[in-house]
N, C-alpha and C. Protein backbone atom coordinates (compact mmCIF):
# COMPACT_ATOMS: atom_id res chain seq x y z
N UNK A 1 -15.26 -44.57 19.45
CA UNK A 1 -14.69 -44.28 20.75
C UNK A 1 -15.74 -44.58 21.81
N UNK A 2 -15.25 -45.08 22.66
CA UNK A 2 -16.09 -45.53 24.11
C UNK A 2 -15.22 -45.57 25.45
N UNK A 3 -16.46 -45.23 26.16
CA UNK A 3 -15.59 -44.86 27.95
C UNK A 3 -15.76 -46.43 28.27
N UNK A 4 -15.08 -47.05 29.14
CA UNK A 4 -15.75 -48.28 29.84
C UNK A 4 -16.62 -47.94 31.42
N UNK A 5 -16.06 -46.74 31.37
CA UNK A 5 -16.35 -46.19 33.03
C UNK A 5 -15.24 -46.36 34.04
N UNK A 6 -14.48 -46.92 33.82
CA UNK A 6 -13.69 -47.41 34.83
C UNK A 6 -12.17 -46.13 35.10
N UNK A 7 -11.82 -45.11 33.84
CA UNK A 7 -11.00 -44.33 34.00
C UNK A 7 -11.13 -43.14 33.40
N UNK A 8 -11.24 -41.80 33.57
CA UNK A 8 -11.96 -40.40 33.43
C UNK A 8 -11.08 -40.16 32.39
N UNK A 9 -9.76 -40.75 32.42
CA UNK A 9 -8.72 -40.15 31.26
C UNK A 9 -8.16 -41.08 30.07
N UNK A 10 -8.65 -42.50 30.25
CA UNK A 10 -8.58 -42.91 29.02
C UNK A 10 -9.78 -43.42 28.24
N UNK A 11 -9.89 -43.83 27.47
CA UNK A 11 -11.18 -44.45 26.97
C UNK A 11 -10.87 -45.15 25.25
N UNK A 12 -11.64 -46.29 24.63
CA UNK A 12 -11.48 -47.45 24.04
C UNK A 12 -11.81 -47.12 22.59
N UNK A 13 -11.01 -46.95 21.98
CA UNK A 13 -11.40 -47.05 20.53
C UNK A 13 -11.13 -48.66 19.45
N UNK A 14 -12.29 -48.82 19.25
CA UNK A 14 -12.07 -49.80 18.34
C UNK A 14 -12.61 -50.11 16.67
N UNK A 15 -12.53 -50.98 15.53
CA UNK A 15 -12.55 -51.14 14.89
C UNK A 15 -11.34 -50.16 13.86
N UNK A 16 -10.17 -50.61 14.47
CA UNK A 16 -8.67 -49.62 13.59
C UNK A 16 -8.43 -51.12 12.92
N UNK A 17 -8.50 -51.36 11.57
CA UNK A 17 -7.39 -52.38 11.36
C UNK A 17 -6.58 -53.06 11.66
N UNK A 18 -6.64 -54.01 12.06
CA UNK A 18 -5.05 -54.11 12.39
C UNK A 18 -3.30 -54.40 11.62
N UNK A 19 -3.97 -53.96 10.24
CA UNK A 19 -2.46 -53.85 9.40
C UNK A 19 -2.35 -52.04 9.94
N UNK A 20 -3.26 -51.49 10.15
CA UNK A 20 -2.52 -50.33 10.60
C UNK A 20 -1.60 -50.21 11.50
N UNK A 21 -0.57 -49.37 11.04
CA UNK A 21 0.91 -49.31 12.23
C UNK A 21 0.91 -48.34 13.10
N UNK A 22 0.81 -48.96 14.72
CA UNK A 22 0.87 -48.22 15.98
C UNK A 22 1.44 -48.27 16.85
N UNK A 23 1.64 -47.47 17.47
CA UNK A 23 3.38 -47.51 18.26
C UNK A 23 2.40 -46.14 19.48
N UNK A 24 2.78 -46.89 21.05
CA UNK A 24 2.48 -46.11 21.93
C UNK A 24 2.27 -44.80 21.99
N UNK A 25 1.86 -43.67 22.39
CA UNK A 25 2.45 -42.21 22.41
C UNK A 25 1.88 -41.58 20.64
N UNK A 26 1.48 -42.46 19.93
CA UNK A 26 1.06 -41.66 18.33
C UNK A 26 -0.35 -40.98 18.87
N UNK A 27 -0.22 -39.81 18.06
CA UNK A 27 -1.08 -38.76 18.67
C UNK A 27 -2.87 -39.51 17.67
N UNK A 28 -3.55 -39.07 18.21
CA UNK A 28 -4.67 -39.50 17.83
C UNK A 28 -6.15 -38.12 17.08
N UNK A 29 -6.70 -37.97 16.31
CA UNK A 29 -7.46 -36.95 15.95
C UNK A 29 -8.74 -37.79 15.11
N UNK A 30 -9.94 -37.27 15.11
CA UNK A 30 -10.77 -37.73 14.07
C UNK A 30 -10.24 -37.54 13.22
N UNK A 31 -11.02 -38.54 12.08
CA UNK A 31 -10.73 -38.84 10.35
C UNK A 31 -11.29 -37.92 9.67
N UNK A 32 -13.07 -37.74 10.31
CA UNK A 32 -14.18 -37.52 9.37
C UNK A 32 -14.95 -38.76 8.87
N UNK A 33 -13.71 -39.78 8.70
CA UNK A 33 -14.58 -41.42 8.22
C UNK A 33 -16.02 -41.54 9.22
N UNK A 34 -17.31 -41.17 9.66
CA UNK A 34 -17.62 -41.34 10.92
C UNK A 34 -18.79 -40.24 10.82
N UNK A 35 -19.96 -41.17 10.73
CA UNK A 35 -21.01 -40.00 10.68
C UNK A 35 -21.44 -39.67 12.10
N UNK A 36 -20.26 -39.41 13.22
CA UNK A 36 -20.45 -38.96 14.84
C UNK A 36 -19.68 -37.70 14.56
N UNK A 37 -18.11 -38.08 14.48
CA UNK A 37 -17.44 -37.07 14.63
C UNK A 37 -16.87 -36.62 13.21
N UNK A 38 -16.75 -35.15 13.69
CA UNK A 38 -16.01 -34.50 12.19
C UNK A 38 -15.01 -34.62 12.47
N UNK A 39 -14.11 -34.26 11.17
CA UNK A 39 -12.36 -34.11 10.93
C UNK A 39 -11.81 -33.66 11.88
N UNK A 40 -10.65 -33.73 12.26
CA UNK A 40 -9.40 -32.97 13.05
C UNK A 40 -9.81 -32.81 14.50
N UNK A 41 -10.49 -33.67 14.99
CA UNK A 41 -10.59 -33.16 16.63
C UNK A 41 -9.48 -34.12 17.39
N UNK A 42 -8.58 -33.27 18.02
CA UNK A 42 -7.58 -34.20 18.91
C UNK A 42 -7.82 -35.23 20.39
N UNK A 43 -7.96 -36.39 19.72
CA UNK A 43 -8.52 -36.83 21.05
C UNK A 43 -7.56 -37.31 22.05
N UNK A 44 -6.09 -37.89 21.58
CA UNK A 44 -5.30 -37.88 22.76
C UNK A 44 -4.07 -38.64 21.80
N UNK A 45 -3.70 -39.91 22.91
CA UNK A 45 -2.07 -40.50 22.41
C UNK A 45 -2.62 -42.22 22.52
N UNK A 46 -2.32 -42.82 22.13
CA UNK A 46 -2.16 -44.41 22.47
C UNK A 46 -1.44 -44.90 23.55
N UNK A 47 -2.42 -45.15 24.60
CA UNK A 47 -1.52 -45.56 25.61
C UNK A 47 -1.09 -47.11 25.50
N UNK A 48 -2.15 -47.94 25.03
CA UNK A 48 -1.63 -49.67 24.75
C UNK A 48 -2.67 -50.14 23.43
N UNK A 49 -2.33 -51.02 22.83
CA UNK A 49 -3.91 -51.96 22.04
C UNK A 49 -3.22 -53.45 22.08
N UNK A 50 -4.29 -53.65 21.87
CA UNK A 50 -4.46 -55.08 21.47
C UNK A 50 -5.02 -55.75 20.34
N UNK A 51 -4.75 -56.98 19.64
CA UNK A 51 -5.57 -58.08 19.01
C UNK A 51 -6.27 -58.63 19.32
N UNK A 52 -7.36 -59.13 19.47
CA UNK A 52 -8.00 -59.90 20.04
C UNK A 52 -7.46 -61.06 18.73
N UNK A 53 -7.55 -62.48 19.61
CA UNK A 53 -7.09 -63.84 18.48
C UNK A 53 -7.91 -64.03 17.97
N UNK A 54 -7.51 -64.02 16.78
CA UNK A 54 -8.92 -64.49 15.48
C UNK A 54 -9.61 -62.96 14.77
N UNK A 55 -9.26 -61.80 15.41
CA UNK A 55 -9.69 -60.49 15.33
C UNK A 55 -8.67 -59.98 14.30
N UNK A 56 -9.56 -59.01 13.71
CA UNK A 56 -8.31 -58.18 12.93
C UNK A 56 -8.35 -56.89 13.02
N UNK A 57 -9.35 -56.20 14.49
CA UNK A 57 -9.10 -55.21 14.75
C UNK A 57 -8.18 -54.79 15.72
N UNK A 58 -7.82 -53.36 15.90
CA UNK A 58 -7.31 -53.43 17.29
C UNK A 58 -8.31 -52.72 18.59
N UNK A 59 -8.20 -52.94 19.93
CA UNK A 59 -8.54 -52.54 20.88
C UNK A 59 -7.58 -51.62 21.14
N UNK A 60 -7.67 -50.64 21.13
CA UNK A 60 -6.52 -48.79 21.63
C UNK A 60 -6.99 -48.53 22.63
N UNK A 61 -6.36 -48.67 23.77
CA UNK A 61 -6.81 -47.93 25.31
C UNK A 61 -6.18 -46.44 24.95
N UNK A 62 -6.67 -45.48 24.56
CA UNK A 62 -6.84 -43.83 24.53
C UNK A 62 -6.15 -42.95 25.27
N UNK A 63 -5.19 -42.33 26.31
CA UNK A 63 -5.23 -41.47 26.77
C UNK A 63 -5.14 -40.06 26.25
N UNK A 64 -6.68 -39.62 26.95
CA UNK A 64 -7.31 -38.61 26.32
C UNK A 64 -6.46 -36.79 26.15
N UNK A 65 -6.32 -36.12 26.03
CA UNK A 65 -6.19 -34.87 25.98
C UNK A 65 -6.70 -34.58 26.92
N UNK A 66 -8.21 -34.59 27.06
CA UNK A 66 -8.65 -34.04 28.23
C UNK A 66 -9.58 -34.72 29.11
N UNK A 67 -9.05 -34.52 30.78
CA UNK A 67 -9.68 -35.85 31.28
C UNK A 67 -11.83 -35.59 30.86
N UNK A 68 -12.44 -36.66 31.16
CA UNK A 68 -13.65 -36.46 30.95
C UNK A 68 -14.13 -35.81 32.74
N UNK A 69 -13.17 -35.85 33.73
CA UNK A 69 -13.70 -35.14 34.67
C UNK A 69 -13.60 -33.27 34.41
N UNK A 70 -12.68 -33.36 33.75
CA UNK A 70 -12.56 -31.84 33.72
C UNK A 70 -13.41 -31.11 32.52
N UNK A 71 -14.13 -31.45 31.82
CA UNK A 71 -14.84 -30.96 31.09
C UNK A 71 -15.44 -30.43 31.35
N UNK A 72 -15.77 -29.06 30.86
CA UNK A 72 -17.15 -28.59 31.53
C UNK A 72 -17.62 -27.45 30.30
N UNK A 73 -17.61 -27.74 28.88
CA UNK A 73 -18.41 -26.88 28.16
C UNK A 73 -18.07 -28.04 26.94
N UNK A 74 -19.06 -28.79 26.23
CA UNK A 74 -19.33 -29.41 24.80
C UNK A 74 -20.02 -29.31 24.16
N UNK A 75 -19.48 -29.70 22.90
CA UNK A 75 -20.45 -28.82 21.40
C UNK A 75 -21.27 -30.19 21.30
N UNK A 76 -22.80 -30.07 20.93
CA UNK A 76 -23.68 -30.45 20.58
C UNK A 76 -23.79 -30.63 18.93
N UNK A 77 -23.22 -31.87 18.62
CA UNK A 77 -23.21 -31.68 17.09
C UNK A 77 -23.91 -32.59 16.26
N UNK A 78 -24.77 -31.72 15.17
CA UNK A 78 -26.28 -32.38 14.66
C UNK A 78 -25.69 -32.45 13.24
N UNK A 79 -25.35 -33.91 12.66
CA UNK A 79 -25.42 -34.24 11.38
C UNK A 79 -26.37 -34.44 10.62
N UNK A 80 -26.87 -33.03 10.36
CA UNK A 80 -28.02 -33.60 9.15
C UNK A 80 -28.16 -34.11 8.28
N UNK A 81 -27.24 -34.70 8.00
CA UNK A 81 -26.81 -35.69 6.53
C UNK A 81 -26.44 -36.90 6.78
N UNK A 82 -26.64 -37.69 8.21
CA UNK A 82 -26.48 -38.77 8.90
C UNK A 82 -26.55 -39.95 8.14
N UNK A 83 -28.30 -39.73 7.70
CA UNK A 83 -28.84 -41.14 7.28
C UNK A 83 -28.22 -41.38 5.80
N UNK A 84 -28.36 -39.82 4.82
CA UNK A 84 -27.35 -40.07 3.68
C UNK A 84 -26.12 -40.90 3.90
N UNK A 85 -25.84 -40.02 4.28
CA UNK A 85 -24.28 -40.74 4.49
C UNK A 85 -23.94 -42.66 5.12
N UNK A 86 -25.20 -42.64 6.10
CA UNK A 86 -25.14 -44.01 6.51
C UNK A 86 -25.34 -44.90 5.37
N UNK A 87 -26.51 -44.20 4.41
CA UNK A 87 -26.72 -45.32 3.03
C UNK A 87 -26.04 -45.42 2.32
N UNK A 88 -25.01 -44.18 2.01
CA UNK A 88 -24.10 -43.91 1.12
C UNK A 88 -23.11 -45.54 0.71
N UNK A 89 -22.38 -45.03 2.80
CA UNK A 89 -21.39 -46.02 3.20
C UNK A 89 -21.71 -47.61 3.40
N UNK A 90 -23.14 -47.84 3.06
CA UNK A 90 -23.14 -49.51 3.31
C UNK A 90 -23.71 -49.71 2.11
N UNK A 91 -24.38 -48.78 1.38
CA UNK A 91 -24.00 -48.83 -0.67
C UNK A 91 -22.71 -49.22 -1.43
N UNK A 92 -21.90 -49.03 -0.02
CA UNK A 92 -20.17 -48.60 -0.79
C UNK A 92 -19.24 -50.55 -0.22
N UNK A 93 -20.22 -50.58 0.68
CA UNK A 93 -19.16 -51.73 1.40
C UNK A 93 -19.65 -53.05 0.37
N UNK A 94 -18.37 -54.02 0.60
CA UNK A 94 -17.60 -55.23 -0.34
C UNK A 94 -19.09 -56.03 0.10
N UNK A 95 -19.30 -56.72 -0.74
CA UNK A 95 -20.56 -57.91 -0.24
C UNK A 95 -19.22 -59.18 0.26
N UNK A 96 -19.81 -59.34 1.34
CA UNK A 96 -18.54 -60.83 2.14
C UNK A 96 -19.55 -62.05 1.73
């Protein structure tokens, strides 16, 4: 997930598949896949995505749950098992 700066209430998620099936308005939450964020946090709805040509991810413009202007208390969260997990997951990936 990434802000571009340009809008307080949506923001860009990328690298989703793009055989995954998405349809405007589908609610959005962490996986856990993701040594940033843990499981089940609701981050908002799909407002549009895209393909990029030749890409096989999608680009998801986000609208968030909550705008990033109105925030005003966030959890500080320390994965101490980061680097495990980073070796784990590129131990685990296909050689291309």
């Amino acid at each position: 997930v990434q802000w571009n700066g340009k809008d307080a209430r949506t923001v860009q998620l990328t690298d989703i598949p793009s055989h995954v099936q998405l349809k405007e308005g589908d609610a959005l939450e962490t996986s856990g896949h993701s040594a940033v964020f843990p499981p089940g946090i609701p981050i908002g709805t799909v407002k549009n995505f895209t393909v990029a040509p030749g890409d096989n991810f999608y680009t998801i413009d986000v609208a968030l749950s909550e705008s990033l202007e109105s925030v005003r208390q966030v959890y500080v969260i320390s994965n101490f098992e980061r680097i495990q997990q980073k070796t784990l997951e590129q131990s685990t990936e296909p050689n291309e």
